[in-house]
N, C-alpha and C. Protein backbone atom coordinates (compact mmCIF):
# COMPACT_ATOMS: atom_id res chain seq x y z
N UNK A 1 0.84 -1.17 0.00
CA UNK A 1 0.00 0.00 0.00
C UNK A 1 0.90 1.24 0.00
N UNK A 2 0.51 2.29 -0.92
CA UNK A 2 1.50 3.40 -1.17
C UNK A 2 1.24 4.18 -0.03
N UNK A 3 1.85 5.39 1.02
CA UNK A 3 1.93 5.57 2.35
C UNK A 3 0.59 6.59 2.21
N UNK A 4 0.96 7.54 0.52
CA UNK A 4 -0.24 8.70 0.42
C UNK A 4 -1.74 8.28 0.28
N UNK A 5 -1.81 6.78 0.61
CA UNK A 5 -2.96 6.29 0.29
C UNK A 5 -3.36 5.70 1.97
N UNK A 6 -2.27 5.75 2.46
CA UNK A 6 -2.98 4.75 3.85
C UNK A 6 -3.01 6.33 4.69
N UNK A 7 -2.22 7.38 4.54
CA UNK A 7 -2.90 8.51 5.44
C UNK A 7 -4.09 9.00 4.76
N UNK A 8 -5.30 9.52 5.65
CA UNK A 8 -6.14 9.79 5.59
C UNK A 8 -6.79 8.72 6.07
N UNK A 9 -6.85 7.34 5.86
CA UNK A 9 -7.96 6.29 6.24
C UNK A 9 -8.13 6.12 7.73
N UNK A 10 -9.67 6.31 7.36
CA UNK A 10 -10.40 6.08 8.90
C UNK A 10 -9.72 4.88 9.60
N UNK A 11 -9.84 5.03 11.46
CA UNK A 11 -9.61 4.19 11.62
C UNK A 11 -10.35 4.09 12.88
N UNK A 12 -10.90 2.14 12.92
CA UNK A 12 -11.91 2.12 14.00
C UNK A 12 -11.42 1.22 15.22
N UNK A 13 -11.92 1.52 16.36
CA UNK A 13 -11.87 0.61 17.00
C UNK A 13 -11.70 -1.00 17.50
N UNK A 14 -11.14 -1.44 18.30
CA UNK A 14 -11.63 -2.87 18.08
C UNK A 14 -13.08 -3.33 18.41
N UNK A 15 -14.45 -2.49 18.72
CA UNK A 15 -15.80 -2.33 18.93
C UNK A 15 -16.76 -1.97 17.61
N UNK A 16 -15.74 -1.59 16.21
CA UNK A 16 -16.12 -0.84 15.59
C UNK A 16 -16.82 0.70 15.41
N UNK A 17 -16.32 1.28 16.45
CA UNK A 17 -16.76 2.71 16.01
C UNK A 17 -15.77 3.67 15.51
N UNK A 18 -15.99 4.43 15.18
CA UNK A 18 -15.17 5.40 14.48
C UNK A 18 -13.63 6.46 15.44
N UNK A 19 -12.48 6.48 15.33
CA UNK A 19 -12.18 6.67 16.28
C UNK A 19 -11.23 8.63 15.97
N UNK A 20 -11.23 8.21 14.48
CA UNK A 20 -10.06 9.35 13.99
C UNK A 20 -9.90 9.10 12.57
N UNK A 21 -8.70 9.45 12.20
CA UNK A 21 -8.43 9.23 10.80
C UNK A 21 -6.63 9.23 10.84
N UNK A 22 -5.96 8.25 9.87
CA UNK A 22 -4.76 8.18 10.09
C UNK A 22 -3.95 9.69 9.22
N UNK A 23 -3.44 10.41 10.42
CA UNK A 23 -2.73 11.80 10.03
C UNK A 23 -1.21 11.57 9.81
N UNK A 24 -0.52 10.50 10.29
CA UNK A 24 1.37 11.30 9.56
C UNK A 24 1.80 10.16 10.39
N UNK A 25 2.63 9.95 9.74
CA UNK A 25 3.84 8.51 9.83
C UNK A 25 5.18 9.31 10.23
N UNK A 26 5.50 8.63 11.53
CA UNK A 26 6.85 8.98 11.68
C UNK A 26 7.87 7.76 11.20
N UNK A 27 8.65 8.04 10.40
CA UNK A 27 9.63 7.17 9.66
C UNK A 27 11.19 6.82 10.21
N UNK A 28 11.45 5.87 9.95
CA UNK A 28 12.69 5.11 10.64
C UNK A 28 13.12 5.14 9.09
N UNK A 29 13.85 5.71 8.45
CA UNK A 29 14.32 5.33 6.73
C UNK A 29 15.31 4.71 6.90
N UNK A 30 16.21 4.93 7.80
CA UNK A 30 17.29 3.70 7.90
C UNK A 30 17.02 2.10 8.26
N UNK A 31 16.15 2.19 9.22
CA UNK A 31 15.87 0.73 9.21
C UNK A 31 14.36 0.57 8.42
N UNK A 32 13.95 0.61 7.20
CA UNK A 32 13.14 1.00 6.55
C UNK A 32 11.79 0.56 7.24
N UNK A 33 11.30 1.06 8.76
CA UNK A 33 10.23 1.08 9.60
C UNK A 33 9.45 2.20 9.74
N UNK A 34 8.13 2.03 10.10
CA UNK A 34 7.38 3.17 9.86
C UNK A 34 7.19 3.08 11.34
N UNK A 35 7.85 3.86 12.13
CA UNK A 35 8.25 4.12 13.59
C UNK A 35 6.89 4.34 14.58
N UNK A 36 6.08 5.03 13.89
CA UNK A 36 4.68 5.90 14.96
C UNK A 36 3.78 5.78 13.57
N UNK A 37 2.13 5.81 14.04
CA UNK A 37 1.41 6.05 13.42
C UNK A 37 0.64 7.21 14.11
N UNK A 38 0.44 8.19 13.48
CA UNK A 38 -0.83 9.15 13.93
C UNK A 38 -2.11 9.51 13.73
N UNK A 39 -2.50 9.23 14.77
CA UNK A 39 -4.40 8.95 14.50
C UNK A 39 -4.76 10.46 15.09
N UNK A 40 -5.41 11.29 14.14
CA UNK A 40 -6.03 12.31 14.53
C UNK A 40 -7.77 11.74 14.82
N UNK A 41 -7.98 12.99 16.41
CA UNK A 41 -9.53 12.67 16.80
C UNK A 41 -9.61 14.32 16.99
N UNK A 42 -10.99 14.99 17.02
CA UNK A 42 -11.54 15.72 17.76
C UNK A 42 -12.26 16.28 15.88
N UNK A 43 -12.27 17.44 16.28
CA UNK A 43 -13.22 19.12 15.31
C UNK A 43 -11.24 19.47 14.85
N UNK A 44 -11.68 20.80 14.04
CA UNK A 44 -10.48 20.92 13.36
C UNK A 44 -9.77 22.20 14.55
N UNK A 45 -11.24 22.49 15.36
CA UNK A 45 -10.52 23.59 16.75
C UNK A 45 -9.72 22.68 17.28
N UNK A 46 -10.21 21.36 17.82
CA UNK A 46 -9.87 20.73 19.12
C UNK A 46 -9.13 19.25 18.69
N UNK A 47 -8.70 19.26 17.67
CA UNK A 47 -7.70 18.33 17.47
C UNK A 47 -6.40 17.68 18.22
N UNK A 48 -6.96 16.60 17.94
CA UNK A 48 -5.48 15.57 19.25
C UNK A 48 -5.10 14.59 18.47
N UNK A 49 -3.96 14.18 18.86
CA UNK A 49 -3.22 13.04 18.59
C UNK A 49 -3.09 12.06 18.98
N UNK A 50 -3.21 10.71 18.78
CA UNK A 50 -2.92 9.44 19.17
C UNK A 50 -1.69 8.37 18.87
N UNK A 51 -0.83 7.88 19.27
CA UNK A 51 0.26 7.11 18.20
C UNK A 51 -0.38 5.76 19.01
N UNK A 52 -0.35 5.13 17.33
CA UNK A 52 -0.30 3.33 17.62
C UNK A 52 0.71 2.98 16.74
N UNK A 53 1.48 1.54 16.93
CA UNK A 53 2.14 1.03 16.45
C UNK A 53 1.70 0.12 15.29
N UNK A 54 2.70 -0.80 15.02
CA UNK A 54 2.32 -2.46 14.16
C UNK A 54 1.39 -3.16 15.23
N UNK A 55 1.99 -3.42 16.42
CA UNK A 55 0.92 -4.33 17.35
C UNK A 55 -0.53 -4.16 17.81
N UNK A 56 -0.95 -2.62 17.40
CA UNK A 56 -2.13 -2.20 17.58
C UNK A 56 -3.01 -2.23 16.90
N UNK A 57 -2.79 -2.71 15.30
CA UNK A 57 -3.15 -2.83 14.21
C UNK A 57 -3.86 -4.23 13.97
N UNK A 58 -5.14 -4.59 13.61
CA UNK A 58 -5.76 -5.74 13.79
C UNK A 58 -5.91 -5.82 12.32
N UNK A 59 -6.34 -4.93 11.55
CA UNK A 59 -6.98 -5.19 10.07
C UNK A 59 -6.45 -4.37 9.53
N UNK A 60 -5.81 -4.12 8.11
CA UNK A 60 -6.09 -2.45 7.22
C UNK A 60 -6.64 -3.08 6.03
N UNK A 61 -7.54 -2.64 5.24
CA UNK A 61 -8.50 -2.72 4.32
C UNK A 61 -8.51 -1.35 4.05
N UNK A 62 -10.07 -1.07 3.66
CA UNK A 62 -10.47 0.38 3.37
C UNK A 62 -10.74 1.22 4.48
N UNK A 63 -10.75 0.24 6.00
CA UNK A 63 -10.56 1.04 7.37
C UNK A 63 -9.29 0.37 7.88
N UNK A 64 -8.75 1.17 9.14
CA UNK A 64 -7.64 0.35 9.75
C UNK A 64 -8.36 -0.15 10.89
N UNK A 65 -8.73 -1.50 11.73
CA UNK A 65 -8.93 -1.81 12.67
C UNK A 65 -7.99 -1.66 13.52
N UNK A 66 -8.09 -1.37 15.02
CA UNK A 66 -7.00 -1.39 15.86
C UNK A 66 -7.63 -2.77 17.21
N UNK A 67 -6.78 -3.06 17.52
CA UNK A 67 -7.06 -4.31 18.50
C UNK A 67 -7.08 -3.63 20.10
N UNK A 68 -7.54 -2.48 19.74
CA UNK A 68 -7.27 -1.41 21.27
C UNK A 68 -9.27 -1.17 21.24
N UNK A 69 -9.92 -1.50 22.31
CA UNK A 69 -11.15 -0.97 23.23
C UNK A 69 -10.95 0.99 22.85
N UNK A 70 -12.12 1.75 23.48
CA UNK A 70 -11.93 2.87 24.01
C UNK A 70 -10.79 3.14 25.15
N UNK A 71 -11.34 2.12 26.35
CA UNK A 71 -10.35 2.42 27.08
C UNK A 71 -8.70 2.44 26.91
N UNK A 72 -8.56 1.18 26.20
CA UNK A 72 -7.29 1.29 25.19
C UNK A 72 -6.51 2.14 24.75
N UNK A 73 -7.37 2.64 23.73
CA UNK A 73 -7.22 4.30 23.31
C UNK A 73 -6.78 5.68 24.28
N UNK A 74 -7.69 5.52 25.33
CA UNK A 74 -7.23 6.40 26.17
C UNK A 74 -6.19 6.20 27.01
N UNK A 75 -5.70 5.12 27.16
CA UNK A 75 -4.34 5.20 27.77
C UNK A 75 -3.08 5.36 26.65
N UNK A 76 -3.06 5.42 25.33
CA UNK A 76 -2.51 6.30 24.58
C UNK A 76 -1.59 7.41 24.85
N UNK A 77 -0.43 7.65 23.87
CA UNK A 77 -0.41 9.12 24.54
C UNK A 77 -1.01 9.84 23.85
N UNK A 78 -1.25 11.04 24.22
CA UNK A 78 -2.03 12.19 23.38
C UNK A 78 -0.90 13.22 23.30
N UNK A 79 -1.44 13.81 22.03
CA UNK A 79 -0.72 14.70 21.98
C UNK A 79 -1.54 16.18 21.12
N UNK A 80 -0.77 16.77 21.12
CA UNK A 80 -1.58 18.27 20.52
C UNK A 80 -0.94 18.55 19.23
N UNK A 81 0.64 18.53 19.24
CA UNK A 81 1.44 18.57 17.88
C UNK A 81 1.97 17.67 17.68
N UNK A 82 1.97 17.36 16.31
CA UNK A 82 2.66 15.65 15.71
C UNK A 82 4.21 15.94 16.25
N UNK A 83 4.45 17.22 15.51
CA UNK A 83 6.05 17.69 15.31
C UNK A 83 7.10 17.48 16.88
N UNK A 84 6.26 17.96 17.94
CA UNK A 84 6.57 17.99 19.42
C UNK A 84 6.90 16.53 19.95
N UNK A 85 6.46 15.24 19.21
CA UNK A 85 6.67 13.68 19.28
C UNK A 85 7.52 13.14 18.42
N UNK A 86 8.34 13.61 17.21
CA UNK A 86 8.68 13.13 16.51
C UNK A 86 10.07 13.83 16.40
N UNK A 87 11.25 13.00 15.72
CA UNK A 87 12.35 13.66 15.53
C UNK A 87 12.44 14.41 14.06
N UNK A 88 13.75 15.74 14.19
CA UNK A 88 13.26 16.44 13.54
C UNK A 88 13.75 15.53 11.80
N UNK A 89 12.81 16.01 10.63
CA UNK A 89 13.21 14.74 9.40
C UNK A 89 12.57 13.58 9.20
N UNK A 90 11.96 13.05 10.56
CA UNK A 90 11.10 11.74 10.31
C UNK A 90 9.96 11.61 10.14
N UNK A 91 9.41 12.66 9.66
CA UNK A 91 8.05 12.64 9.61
C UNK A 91 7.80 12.57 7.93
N UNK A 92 6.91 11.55 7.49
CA UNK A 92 6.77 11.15 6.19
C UNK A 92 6.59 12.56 5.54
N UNK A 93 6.12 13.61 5.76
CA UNK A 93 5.91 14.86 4.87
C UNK A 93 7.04 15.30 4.65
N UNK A 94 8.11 15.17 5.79
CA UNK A 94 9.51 15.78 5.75
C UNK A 94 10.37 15.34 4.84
N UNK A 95 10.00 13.46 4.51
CA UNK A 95 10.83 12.83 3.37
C UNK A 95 10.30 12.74 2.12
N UNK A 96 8.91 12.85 1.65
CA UNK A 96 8.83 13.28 0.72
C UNK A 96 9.46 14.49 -0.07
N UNK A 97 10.06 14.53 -1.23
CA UNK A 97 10.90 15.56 -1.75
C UNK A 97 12.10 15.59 -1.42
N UNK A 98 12.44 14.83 -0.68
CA UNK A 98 14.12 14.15 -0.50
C UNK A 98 14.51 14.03 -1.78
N UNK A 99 15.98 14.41 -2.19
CA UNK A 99 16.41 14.02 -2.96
C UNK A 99 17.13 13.05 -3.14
N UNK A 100 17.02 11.96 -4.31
CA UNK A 100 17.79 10.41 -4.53
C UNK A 100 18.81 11.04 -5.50
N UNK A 101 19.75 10.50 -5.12
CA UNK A 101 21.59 10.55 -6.13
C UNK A 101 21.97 9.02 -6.29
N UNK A 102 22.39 8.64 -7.61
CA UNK A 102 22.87 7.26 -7.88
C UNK A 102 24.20 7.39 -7.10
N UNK A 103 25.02 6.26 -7.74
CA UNK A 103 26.73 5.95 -7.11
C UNK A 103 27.08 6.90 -7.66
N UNK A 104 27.43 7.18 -8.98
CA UNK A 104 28.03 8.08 -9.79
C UNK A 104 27.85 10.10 -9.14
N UNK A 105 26.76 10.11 -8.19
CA UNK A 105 26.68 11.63 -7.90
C UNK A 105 25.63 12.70 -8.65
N UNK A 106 25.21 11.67 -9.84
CA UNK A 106 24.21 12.02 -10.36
C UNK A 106 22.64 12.04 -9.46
N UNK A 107 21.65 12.94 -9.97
CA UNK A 107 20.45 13.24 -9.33
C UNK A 107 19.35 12.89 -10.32
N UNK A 108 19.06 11.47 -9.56
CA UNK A 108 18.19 10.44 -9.71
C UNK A 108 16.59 11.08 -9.83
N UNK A 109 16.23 11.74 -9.14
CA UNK A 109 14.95 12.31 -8.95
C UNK A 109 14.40 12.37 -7.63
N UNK A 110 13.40 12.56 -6.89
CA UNK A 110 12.78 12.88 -5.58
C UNK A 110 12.17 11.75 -5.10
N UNK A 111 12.26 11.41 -3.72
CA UNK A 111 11.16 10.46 -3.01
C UNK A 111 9.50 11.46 -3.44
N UNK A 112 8.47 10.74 -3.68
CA UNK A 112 7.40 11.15 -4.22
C UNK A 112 6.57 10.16 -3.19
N UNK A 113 6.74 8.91 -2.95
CA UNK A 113 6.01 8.05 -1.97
C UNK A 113 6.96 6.96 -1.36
N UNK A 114 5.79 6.17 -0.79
CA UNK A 114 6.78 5.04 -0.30
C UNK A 114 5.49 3.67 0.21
N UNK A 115 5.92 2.26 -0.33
CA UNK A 115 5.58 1.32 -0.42
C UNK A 115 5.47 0.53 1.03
N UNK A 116 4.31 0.54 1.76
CA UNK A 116 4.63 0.14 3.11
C UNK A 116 3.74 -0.97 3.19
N UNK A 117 3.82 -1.38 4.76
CA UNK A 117 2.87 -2.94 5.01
C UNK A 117 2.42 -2.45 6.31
N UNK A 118 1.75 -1.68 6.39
CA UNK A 118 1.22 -0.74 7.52
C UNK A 118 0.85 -1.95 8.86
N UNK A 119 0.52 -3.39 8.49
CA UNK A 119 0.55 -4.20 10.15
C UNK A 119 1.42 -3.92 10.57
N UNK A 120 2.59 -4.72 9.67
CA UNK A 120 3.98 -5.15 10.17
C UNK A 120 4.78 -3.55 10.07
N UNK A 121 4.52 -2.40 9.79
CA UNK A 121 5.04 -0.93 10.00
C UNK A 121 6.43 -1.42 9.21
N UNK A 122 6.13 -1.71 8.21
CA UNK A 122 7.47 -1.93 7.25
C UNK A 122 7.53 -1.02 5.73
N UNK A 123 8.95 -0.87 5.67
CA UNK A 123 8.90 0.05 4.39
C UNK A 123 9.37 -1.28 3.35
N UNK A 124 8.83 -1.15 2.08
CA UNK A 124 9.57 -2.55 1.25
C UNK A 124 10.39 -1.40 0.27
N UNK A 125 9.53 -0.31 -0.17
CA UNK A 125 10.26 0.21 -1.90
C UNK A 125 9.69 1.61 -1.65
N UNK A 126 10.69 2.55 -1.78
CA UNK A 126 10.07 4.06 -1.97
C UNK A 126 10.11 4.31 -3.22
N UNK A 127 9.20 4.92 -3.71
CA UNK A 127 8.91 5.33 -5.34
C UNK A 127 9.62 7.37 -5.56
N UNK A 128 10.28 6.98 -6.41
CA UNK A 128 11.34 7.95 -6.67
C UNK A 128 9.99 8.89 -8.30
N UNK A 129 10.04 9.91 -8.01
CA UNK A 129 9.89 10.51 -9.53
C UNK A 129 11.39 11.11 -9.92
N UNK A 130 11.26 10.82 -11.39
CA UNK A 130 12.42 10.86 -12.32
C UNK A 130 11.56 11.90 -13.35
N UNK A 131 12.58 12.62 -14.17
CA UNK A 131 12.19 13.44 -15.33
C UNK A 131 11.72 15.15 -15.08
N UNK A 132 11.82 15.71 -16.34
CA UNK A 132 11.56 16.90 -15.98
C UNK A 132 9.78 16.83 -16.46
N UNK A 133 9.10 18.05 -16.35
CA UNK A 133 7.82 17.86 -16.54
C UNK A 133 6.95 17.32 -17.29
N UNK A 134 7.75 17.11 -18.52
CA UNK A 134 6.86 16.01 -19.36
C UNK A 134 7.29 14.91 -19.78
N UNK A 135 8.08 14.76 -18.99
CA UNK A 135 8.89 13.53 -18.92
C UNK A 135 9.15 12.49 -17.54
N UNK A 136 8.28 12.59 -16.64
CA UNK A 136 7.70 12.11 -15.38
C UNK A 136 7.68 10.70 -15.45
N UNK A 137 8.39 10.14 -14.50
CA UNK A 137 7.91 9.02 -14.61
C UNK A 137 8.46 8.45 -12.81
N UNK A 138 7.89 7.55 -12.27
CA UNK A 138 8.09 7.23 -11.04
C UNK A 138 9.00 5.35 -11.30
N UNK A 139 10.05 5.21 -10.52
CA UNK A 139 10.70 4.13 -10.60
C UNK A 139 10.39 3.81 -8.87
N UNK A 140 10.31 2.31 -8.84
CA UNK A 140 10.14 1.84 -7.22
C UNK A 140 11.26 1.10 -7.00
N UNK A 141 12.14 2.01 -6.22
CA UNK A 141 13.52 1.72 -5.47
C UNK A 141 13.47 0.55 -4.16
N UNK A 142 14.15 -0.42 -4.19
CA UNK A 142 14.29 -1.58 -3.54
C UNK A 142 14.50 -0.64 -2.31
N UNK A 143 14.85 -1.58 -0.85
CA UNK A 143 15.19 -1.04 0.31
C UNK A 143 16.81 -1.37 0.25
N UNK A 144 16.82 -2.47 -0.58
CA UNK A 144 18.40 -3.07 -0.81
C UNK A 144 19.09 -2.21 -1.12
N UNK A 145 18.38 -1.19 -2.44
CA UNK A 145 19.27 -0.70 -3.55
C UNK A 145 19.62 0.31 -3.26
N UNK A 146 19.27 0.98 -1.41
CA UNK A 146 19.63 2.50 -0.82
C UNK A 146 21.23 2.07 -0.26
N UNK A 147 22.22 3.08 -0.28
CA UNK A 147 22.91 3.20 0.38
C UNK A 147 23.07 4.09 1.48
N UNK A 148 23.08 4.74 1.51
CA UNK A 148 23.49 5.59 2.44
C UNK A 148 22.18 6.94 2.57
N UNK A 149 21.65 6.88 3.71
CA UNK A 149 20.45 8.24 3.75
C UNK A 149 20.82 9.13 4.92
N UNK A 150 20.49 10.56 4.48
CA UNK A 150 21.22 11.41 5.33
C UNK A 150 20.23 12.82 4.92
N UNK A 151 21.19 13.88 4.45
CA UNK A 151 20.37 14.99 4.20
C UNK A 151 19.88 14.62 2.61
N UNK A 152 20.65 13.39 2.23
CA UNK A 152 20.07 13.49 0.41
C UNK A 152 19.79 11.27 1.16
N UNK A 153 19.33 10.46 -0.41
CA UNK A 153 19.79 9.55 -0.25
C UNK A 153 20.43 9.25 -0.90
N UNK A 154 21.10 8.20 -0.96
CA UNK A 154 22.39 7.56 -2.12
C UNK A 154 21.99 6.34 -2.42
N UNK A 155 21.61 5.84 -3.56
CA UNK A 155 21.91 4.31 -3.73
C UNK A 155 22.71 3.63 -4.59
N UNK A 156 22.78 2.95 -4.24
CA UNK A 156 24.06 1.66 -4.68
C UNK A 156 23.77 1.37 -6.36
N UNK A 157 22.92 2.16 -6.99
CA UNK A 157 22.95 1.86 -8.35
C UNK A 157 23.67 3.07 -8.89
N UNK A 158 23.46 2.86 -10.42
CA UNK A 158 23.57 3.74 -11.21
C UNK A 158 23.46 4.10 -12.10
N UNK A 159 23.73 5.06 -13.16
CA UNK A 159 22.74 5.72 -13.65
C UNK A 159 21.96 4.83 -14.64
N UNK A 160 22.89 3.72 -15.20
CA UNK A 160 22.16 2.94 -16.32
C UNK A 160 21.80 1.79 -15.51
N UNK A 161 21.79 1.35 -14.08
CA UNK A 161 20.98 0.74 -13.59
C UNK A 161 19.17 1.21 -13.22
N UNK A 162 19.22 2.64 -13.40
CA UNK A 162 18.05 3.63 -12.86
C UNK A 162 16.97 3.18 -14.46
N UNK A 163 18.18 3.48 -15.30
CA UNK A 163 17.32 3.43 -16.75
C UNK A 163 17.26 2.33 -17.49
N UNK A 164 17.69 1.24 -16.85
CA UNK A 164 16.70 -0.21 -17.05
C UNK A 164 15.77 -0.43 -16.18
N UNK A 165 15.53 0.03 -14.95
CA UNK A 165 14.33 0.30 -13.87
C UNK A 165 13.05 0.94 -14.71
N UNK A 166 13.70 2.07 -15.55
CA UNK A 166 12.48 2.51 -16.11
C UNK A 166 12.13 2.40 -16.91
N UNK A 167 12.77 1.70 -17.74
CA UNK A 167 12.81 0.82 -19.43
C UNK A 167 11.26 -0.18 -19.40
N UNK A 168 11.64 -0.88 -17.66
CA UNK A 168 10.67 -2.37 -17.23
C UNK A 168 8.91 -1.78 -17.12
């Protein structure tokens, strides 16, 4: 499931009622884990935060089930700002628009998404856009094929490894 597709989805209880909606992934990119999940609840005045993990996670479909009661929930932590819980960079909005560089030093194109398994809070493949504007095209980068991530990422290919990726 692509990550811009699993934020936003409702997510319910283990009672089935409605509890929030999933707001922002805090990201582990080195160990390619999706560290925190954030469940927004309240009005758009009185908005709060919730983090659940992989273990809290019972179902994801077109809702996410969580294996947590109300009471569950409320022993949670809460929070008011995502940013105030999270380190600074790990927050999936922050790595989108990262820039990817092959071996060679060349500039591969931008993280645009990323390929996750939201039980198990695993990253498998971040999807890179390549090209200038009419020439767009998105390649899905292994977790193998990263080397080194920092203020840019680096991976272990290059450039004519990128352009048989996008040949396929």
């Amino acid at each position: 499931m692509k990550a811009t597709e699993f934020i936003g989805t409702t997510v319910l209880d283990k009672d089935a009622k409605n509890v929030g909606k999933i707001s922002e992934l805090a990201i582990k990119l080195k160990k390619c884990r999706v560290d925190k999940i954030f469940v927004s609840t309240g009005s758009a005045l009185s908005k709060k935060y919730f983090i659940v993990v992989g273990k809290d996670i019972q179902k994801v479909g077109d809702y996410v089930q969580l294996n947590l009661d109300k009471a569950g929930i409320t022993e949670k932590v809460h929070v008011d700002k995502v940013e105030d819980f999270v380190e600074k960079g790990s927050r999936f909005k922050e790595i989108v628009g990262k820039v990817v560089v092959t071996q060679e030093g060349l500039e591969a194109g931008k993280i645009s998404d990323m390929i996750i398994e939201p039980k198990g809070c695993l990253i498998h493949n971040i999807v890179i856009t390549t090209g200038g504007t009419l020439r767009k095209k998105d390649l899905i980068i292994s977790d193998e094929d990263i080397d080194t991530i920092g203020d840019y990422v680096i991976l272990k290919l290059e450039k004519d490894d990128l352009e048989k990726k996008a040949a396929d």
